[in-house]
N, C-alpha and C. Protein backbone atom coordinates (compact mmCIF):
# COMPACT_ATOMS: atom_id res chain seq x y z
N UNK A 1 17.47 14.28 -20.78
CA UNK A 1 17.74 14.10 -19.35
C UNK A 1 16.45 14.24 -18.54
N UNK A 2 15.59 15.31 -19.23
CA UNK A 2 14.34 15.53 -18.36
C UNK A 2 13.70 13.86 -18.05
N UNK A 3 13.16 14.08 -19.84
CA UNK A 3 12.53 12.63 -19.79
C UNK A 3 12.90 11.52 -19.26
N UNK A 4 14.22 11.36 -18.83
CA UNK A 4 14.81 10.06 -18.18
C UNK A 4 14.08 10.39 -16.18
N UNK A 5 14.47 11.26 -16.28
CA UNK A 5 14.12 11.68 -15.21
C UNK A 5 12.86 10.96 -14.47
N UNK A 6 11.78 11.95 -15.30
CA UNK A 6 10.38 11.82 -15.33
C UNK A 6 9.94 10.16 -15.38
N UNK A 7 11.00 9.42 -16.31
CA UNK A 7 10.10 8.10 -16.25
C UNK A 7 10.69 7.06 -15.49
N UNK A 8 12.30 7.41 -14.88
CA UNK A 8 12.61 7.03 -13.41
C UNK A 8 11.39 7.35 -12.19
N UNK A 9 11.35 8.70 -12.01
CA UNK A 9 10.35 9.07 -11.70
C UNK A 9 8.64 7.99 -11.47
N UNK A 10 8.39 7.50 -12.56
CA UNK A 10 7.25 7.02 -12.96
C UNK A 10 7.18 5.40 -11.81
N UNK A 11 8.76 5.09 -12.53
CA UNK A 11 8.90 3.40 -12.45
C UNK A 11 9.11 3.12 -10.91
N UNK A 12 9.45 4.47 -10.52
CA UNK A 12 9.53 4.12 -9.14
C UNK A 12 8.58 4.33 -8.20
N UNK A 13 7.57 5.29 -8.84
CA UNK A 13 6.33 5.28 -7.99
C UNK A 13 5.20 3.92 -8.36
N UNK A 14 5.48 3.56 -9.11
CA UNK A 14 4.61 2.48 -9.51
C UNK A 14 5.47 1.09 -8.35
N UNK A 15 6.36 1.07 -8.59
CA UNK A 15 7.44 0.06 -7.58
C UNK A 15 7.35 0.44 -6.39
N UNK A 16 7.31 1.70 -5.66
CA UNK A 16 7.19 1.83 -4.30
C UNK A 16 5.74 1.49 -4.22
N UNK A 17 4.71 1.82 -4.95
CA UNK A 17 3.28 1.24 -4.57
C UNK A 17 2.82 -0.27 -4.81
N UNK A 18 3.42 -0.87 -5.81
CA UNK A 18 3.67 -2.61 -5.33
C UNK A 18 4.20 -2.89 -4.04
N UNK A 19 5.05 -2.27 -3.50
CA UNK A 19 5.72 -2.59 -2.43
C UNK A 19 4.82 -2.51 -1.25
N UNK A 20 4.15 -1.38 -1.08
CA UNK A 20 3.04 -0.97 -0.36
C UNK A 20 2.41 -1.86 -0.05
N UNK A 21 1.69 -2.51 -1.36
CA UNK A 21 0.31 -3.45 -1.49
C UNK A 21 0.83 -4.79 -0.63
N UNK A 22 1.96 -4.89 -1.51
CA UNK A 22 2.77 -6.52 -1.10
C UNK A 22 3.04 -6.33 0.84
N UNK A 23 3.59 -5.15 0.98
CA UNK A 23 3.71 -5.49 2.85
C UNK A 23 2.36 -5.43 3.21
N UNK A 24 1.25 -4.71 2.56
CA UNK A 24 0.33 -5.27 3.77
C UNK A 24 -0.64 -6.39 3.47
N UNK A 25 -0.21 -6.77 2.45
CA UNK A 25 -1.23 -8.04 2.06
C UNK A 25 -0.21 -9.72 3.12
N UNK A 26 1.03 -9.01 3.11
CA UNK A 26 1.55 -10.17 3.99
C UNK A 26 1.59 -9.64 5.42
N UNK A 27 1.10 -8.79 5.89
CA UNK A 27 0.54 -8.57 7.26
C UNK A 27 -0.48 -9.16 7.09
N UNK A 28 -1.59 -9.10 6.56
CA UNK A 28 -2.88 -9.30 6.50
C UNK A 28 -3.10 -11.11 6.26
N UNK A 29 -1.92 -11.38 5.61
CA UNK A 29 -1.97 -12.83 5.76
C UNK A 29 -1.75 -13.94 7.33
N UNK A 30 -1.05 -12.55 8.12
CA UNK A 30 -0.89 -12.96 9.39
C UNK A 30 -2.26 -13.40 10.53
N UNK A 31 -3.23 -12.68 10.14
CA UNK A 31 -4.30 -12.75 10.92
C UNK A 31 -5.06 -13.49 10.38
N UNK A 32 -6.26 -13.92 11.59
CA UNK A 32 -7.42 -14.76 11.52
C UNK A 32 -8.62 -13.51 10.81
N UNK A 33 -9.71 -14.61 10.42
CA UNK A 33 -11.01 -13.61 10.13
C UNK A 33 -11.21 -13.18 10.88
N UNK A 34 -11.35 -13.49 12.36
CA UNK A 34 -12.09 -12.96 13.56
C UNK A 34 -11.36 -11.10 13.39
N UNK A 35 -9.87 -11.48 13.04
CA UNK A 35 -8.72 -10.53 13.99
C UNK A 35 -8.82 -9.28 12.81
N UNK A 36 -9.29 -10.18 11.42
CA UNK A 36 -9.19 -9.18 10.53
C UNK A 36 -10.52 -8.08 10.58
N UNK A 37 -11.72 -8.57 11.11
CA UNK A 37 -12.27 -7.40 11.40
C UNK A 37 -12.40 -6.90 12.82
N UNK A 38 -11.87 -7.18 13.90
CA UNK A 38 -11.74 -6.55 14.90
C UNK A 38 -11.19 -5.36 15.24
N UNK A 39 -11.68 -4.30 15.92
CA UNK A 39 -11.19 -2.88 16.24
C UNK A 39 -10.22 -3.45 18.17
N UNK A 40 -9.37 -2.58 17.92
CA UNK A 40 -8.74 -2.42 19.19
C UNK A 40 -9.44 -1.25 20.43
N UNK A 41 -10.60 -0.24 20.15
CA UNK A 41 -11.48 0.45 20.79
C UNK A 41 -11.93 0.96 20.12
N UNK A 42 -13.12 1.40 20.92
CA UNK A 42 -14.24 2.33 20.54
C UNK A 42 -14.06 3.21 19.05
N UNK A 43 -13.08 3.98 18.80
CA UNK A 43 -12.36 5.18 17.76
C UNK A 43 -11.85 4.03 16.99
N UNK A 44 -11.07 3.17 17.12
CA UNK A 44 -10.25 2.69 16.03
C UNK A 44 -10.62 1.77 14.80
N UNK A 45 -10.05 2.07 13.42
CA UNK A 45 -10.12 1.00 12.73
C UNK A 45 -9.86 0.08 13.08
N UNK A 46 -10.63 -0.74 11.70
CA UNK A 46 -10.77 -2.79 11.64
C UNK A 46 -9.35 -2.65 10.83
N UNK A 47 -8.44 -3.65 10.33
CA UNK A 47 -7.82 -3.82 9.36
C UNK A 47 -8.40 -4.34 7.69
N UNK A 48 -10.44 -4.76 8.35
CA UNK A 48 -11.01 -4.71 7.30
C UNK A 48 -11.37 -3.23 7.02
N UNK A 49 -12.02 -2.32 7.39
CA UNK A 49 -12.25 -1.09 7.00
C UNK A 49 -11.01 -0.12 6.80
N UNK A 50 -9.62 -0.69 6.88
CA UNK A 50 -8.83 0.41 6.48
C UNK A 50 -8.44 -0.35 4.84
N UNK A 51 -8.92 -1.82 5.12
CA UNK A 51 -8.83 -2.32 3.68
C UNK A 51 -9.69 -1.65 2.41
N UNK A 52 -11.01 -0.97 3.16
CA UNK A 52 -11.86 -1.07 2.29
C UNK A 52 -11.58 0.56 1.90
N UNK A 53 -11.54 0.65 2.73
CA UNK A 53 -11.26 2.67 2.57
C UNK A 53 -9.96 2.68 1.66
N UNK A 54 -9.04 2.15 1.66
CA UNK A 54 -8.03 2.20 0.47
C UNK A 54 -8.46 1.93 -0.76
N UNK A 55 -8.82 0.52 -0.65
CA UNK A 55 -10.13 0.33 -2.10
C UNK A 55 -10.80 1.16 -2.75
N UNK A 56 -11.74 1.93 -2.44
CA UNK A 56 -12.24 2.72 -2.36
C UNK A 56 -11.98 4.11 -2.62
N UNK A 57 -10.76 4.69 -1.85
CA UNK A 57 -9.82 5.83 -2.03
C UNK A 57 -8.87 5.94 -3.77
N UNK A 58 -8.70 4.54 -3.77
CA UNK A 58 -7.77 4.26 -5.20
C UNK A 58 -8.46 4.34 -6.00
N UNK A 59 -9.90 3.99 -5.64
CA UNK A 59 -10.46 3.73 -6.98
C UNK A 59 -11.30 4.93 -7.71
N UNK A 60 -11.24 5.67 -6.41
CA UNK A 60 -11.82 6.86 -6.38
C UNK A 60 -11.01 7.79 -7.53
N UNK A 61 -9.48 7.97 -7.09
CA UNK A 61 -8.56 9.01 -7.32
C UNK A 61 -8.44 8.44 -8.47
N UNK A 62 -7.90 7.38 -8.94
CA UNK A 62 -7.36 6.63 -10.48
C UNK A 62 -8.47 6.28 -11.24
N UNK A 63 -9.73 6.30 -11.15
CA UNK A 63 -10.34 6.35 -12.63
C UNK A 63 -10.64 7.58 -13.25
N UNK A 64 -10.27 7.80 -14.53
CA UNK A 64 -10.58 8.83 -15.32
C UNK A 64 -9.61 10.08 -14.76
N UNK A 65 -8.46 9.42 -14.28
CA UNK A 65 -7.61 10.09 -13.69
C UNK A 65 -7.40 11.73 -14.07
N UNK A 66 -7.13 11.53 -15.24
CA UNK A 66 -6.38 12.84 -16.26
C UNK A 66 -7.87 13.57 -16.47
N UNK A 67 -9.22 13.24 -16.22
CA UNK A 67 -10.01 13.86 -16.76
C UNK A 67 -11.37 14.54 -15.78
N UNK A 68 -11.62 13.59 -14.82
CA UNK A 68 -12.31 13.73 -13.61
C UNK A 68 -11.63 13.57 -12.71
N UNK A 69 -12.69 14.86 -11.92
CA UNK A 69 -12.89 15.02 -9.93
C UNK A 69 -11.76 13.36 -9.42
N UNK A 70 -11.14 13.58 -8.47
CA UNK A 70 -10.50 12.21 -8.05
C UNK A 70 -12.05 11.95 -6.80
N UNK A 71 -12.53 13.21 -6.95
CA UNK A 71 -13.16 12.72 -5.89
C UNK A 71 -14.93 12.27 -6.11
N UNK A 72 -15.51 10.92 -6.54
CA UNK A 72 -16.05 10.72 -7.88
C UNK A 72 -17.22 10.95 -6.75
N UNK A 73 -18.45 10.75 -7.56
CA UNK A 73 -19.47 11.52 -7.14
C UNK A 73 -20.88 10.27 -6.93
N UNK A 74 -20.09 8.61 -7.04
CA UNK A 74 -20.72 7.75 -6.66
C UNK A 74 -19.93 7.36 -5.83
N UNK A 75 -18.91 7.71 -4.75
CA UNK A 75 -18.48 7.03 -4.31
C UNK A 75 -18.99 7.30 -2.68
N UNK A 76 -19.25 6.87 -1.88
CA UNK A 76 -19.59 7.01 -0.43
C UNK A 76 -18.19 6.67 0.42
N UNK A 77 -17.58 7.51 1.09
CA UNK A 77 -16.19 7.61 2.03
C UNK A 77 -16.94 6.87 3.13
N UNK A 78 -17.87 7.46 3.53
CA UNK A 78 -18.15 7.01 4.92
C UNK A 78 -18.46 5.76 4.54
N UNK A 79 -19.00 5.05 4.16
CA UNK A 79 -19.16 3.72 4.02
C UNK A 79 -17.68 2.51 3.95
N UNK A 80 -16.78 3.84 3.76
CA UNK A 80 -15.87 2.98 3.76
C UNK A 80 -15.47 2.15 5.39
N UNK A 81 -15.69 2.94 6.32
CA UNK A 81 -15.41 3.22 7.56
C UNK A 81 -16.30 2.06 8.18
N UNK A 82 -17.39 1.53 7.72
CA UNK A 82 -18.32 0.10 8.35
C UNK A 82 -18.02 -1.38 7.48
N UNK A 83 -18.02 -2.05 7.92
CA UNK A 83 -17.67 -3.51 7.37
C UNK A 83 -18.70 -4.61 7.68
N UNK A 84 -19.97 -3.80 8.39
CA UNK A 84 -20.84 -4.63 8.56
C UNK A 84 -21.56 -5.46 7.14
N UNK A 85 -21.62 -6.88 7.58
CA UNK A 85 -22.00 -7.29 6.67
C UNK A 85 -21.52 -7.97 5.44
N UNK A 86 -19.66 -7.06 5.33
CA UNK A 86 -18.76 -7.35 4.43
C UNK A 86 -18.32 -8.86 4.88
N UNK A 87 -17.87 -9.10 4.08
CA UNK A 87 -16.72 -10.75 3.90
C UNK A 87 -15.40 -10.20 3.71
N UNK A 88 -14.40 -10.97 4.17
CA UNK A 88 -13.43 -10.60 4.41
C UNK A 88 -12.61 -10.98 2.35
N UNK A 89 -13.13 -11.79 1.92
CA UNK A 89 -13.09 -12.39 0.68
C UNK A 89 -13.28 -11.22 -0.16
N UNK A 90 -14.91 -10.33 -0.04
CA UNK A 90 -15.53 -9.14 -0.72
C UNK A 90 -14.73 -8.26 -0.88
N UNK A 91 -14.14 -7.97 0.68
CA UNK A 91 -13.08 -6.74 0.91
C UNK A 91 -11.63 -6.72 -0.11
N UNK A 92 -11.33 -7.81 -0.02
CA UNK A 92 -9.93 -8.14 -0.44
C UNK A 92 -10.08 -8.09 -2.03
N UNK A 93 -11.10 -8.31 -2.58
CA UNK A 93 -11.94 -8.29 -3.92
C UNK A 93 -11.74 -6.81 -4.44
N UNK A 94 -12.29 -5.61 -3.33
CA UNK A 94 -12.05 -4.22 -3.29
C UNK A 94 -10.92 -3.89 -3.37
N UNK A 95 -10.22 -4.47 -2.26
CA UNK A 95 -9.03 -3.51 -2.57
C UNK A 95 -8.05 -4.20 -3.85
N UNK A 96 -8.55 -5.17 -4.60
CA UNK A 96 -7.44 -5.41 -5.54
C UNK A 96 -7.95 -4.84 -6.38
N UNK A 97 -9.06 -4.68 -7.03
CA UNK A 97 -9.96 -3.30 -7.79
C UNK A 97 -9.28 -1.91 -7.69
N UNK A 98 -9.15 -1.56 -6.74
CA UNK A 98 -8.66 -0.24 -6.71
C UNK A 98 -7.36 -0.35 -6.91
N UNK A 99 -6.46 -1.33 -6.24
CA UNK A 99 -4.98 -1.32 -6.69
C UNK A 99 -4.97 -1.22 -8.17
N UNK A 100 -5.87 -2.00 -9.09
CA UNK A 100 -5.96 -2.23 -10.33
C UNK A 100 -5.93 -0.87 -11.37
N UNK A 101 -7.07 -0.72 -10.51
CA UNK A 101 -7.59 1.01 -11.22
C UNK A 101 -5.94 1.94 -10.97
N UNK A 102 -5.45 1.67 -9.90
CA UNK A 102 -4.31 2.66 -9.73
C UNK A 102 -3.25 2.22 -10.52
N UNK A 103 -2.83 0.80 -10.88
CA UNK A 103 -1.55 0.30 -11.47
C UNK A 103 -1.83 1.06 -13.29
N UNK A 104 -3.28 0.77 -13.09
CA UNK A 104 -3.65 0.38 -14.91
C UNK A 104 -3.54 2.47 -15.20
N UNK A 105 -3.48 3.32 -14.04
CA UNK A 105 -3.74 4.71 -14.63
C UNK A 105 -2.01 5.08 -14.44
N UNK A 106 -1.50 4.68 -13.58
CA UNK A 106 0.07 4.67 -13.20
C UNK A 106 0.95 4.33 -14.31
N UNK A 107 0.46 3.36 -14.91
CA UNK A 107 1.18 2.80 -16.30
C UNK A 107 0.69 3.39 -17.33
N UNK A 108 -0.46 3.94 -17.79
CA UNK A 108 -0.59 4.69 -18.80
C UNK A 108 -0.23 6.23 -18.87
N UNK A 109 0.48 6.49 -18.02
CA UNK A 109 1.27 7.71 -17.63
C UNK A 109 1.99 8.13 -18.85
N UNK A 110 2.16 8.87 -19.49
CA UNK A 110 3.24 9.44 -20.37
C UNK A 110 4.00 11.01 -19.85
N UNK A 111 5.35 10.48 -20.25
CA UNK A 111 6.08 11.91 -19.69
C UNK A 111 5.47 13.12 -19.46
N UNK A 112 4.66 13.65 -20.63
CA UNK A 112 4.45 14.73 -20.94
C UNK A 112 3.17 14.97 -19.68
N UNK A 113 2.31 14.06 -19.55
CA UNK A 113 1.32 14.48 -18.43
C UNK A 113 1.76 14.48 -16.99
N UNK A 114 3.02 14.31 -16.69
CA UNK A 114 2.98 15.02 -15.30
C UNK A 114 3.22 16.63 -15.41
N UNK A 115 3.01 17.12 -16.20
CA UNK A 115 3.20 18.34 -16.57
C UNK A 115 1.45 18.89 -16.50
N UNK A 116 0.75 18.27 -16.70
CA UNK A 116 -1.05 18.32 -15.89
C UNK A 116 -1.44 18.63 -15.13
N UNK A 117 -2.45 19.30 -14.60
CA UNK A 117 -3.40 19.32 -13.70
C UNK A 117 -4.42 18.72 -13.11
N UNK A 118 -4.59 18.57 -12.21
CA UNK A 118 -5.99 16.87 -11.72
C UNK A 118 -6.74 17.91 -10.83
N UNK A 119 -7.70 17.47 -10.60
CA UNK A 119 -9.23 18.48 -9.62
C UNK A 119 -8.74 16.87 -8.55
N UNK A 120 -8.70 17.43 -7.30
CA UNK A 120 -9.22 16.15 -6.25
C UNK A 120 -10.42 17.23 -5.10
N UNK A 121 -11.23 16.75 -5.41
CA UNK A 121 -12.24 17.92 -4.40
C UNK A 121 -12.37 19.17 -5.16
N UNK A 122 -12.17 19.38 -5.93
CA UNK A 122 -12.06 20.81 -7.15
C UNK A 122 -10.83 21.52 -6.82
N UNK A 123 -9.62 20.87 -6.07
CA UNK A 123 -9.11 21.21 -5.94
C UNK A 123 -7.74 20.78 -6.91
N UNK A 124 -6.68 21.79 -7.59
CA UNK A 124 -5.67 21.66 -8.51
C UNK A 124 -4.51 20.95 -7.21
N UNK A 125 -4.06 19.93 -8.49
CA UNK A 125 -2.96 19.62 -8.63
C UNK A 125 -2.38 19.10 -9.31
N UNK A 126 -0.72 19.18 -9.56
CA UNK A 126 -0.36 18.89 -10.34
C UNK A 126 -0.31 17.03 -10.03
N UNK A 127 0.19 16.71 -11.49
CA UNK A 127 0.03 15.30 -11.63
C UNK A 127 0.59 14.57 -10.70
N UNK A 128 2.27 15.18 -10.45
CA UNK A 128 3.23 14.53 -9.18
C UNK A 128 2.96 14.84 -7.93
N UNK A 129 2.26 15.79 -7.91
CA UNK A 129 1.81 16.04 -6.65
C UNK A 129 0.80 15.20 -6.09
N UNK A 130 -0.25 14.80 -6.85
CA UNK A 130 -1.41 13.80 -6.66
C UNK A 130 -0.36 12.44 -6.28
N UNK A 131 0.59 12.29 -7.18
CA UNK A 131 0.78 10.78 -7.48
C UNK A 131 1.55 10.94 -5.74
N UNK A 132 2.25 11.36 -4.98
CA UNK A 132 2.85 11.82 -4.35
C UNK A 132 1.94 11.87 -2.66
N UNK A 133 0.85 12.50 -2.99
CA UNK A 133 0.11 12.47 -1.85
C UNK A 133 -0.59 11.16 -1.66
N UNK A 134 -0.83 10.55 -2.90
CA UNK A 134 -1.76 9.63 -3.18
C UNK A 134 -0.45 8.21 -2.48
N UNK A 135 0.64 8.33 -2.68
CA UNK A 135 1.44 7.75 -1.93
C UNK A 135 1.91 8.08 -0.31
N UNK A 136 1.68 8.97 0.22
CA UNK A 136 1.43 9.20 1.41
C UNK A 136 0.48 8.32 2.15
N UNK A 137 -0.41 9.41 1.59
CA UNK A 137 -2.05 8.23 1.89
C UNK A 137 -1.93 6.73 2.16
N UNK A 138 -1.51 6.31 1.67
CA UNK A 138 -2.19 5.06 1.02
C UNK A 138 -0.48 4.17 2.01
N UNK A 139 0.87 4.94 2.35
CA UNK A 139 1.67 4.38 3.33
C UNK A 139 1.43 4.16 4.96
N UNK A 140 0.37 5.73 4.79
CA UNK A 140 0.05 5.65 5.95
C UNK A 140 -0.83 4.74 7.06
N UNK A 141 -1.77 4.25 5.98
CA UNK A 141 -2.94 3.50 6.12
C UNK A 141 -2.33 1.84 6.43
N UNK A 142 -1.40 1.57 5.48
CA UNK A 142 -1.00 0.34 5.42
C UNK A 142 0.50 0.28 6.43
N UNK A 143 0.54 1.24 7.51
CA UNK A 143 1.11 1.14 8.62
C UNK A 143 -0.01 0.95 9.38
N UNK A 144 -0.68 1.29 9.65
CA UNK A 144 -1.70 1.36 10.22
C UNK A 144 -2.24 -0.18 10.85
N UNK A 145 -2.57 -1.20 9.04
CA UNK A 145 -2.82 -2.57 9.09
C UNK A 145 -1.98 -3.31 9.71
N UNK A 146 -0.06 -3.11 9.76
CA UNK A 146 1.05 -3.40 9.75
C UNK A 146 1.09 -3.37 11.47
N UNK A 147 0.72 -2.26 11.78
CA UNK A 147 0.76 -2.01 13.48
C UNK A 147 -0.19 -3.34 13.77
N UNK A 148 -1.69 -3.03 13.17
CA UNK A 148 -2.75 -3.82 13.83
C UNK A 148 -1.99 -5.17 13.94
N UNK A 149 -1.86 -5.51 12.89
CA UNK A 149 -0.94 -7.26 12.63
C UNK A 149 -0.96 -7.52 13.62
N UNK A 150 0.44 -6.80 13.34
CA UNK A 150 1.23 -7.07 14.67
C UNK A 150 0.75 -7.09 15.75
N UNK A 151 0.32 -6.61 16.26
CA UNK A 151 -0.80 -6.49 17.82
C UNK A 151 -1.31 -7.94 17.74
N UNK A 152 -1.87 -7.97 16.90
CA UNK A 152 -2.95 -9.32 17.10
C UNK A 152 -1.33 -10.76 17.18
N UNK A 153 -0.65 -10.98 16.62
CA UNK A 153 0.00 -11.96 15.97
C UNK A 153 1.02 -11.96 17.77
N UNK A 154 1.91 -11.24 18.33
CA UNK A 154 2.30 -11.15 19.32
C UNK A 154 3.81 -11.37 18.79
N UNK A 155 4.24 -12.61 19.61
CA UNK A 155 5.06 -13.42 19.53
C UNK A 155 5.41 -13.75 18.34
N UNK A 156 3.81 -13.90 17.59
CA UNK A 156 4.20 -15.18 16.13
C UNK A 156 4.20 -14.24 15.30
N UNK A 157 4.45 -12.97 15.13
CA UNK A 157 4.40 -12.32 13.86
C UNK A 157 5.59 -12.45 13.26
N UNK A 158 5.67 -12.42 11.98
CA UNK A 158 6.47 -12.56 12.04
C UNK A 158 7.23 -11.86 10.58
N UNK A 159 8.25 -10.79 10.96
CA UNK A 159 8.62 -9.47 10.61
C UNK A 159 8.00 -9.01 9.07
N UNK A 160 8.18 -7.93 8.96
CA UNK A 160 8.34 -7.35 7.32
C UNK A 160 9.34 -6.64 6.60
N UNK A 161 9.90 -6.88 8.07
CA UNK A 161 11.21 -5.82 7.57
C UNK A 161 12.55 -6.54 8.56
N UNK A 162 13.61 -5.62 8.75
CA UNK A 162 15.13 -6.71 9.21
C UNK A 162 14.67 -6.72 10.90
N UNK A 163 14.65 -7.98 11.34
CA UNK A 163 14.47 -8.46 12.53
C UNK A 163 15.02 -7.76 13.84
N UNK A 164 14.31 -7.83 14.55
CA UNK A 164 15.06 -6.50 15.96
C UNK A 164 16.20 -7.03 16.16
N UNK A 165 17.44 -6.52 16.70
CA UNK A 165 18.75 -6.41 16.94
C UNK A 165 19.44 -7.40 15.55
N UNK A 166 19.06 -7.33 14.44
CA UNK A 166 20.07 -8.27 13.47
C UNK A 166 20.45 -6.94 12.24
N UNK A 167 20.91 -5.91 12.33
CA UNK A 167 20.90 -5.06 11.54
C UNK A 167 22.07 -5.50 10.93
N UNK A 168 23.07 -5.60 11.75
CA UNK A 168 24.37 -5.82 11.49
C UNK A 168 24.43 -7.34 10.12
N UNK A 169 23.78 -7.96 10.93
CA UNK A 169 24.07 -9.49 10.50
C UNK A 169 22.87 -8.87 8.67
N UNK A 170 21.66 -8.39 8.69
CA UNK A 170 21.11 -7.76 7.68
C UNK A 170 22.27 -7.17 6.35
N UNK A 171 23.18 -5.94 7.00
CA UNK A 171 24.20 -5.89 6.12
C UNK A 171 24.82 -6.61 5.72
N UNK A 172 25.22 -7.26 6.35
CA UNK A 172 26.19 -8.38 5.75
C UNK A 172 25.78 -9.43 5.07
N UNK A 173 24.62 -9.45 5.32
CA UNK A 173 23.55 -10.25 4.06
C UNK A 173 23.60 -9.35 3.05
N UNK A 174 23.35 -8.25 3.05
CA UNK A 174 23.20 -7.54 1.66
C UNK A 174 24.44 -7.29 0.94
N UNK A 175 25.67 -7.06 2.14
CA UNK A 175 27.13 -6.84 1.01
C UNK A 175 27.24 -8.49 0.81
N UNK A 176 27.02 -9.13 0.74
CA UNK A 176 27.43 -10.39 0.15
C UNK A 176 26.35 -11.13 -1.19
N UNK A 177 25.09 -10.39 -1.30
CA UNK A 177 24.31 -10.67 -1.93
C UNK A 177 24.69 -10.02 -3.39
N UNK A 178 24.72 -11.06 -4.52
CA UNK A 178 25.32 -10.91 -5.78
C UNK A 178 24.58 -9.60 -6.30
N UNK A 179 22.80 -10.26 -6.22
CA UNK A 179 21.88 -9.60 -6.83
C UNK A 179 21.10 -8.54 -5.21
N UNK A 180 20.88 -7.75 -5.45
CA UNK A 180 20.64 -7.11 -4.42
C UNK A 180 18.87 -7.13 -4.64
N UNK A 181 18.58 -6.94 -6.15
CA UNK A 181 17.05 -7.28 -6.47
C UNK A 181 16.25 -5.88 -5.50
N UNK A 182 15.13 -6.48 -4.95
CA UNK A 182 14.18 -5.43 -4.21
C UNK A 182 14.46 -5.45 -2.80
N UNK A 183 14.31 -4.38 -2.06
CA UNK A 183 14.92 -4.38 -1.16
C UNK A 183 14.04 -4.93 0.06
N UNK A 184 12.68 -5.02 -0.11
CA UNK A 184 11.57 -5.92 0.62
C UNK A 184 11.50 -7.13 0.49
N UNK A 185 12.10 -7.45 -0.71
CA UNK A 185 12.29 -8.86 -0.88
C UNK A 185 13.53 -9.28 0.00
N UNK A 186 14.58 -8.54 0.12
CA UNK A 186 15.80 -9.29 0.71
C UNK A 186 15.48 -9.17 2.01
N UNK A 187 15.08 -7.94 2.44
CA UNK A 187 14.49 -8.57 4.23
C UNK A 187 13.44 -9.41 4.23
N UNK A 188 12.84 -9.95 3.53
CA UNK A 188 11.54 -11.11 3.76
C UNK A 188 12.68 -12.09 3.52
N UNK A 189 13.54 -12.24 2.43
CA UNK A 189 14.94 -13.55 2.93
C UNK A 189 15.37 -13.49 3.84
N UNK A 190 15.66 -12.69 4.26
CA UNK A 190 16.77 -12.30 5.47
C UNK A 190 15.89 -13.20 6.55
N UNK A 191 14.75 -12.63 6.78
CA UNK A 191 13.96 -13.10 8.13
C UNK A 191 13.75 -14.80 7.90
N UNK A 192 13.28 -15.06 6.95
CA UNK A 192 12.90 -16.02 7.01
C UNK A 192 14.34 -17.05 7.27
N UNK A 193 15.50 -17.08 6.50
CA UNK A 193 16.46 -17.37 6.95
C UNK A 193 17.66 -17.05 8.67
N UNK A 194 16.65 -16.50 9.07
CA UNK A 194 16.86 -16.04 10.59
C UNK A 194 15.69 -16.97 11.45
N UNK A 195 14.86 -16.98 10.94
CA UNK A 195 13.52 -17.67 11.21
C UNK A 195 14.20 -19.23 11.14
N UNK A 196 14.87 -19.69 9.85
CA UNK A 196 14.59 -21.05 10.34
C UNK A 196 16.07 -21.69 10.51
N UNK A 197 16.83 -20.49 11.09
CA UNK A 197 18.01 -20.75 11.89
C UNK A 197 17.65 -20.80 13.59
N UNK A 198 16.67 -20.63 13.94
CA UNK A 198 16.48 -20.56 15.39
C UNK A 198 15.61 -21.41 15.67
């Protein structure tokens, strides 16, 4: 029972972090180059530098996961934070690197090591706990891109999730749906079939 647990556990953190990647890579498909590195003021991230700082952050925490610092000792944070100079092509290059590094340490997971300890900053934690914060992180950020989108797109954005006032009409898409499948996937149907009913 444990073990079922644990690798429910597993399949679903690996599936909620596809999910992650996938909403903001289709935010990010919403914008222009200009929009993708533009800040909204002075303090705020680009949606390129919160790209790159995730990159960066993943790739940081997931190599040599089980064995080294998450917090590696070539990696420069602050650099994540400037995009001067970057390509929007380069960036997107980064962050599928680090998604990579995170899928490829996520899947070599075995039951028995969430029962581990990880150093992030020399600091302990346990394995679920990392995997856990490391999913925090990394939701937070890609609201973040999700807000920006949206800002830039206005009018034309166009949703990631069930469309303002159609919740109702949303359910009733889903109790009638044979296969219910992923649940980001059926609101990206949903909309788009709302989309090209109007």
């Amino acid at each position: 029972m444990t073990e079922q647990i644990i690798k429910n556990y597993l399949a679903d953190a690996i599936e909620s972090f596809r999910n992650y990647k996938k909403m903001a890579e289709r935010a990010m498909a919403q914008v222009s180059d200009e929009e993708f590195f533009r800040t909204i003021d002075g303090e705020a991230n680009s949606i390129a530098t919160i790209t790159k700082h995730i990159g960066g952050n993943l790739r940081s925490r997931w190599s040599d996961f089980l064995t080294s610092d998450g917090e590696k000792p070539n990696r420069n944070r602050d650099s994540e934070f400037v995009a001067d100079g970057d390509t929007r092509t380069g960036l997107m290059q980064f962050w599928e690197n680090g998604w990579q590094t995170l899928f490829d340490s996520l899947e070599s997971l075995k039951t028995e090591d969430l029962g581990k300890i990880v150093k992030i900053r020399g600091e302990d934690f346990t394995v679920v706990k990392a995997i856990n914060r490391a999913a925090m992180h990394t939701a937070s950020h890609i609201g973040q891109i999700t807000v920006l989108a949206k800002h830039f797109r206005a009018s034309d954005w166009q949703t990631l999730s069930v469309p303002k006032n159609k919740s109702a009409e949303f359910n009733q898409y889903l109790s009638e749906k044979t296969d219910k499948g992923n649940y980001l996937e059926a609101t990206r149907e949903f909309a788009e079939k709302e989309r090209n009913r109007n």
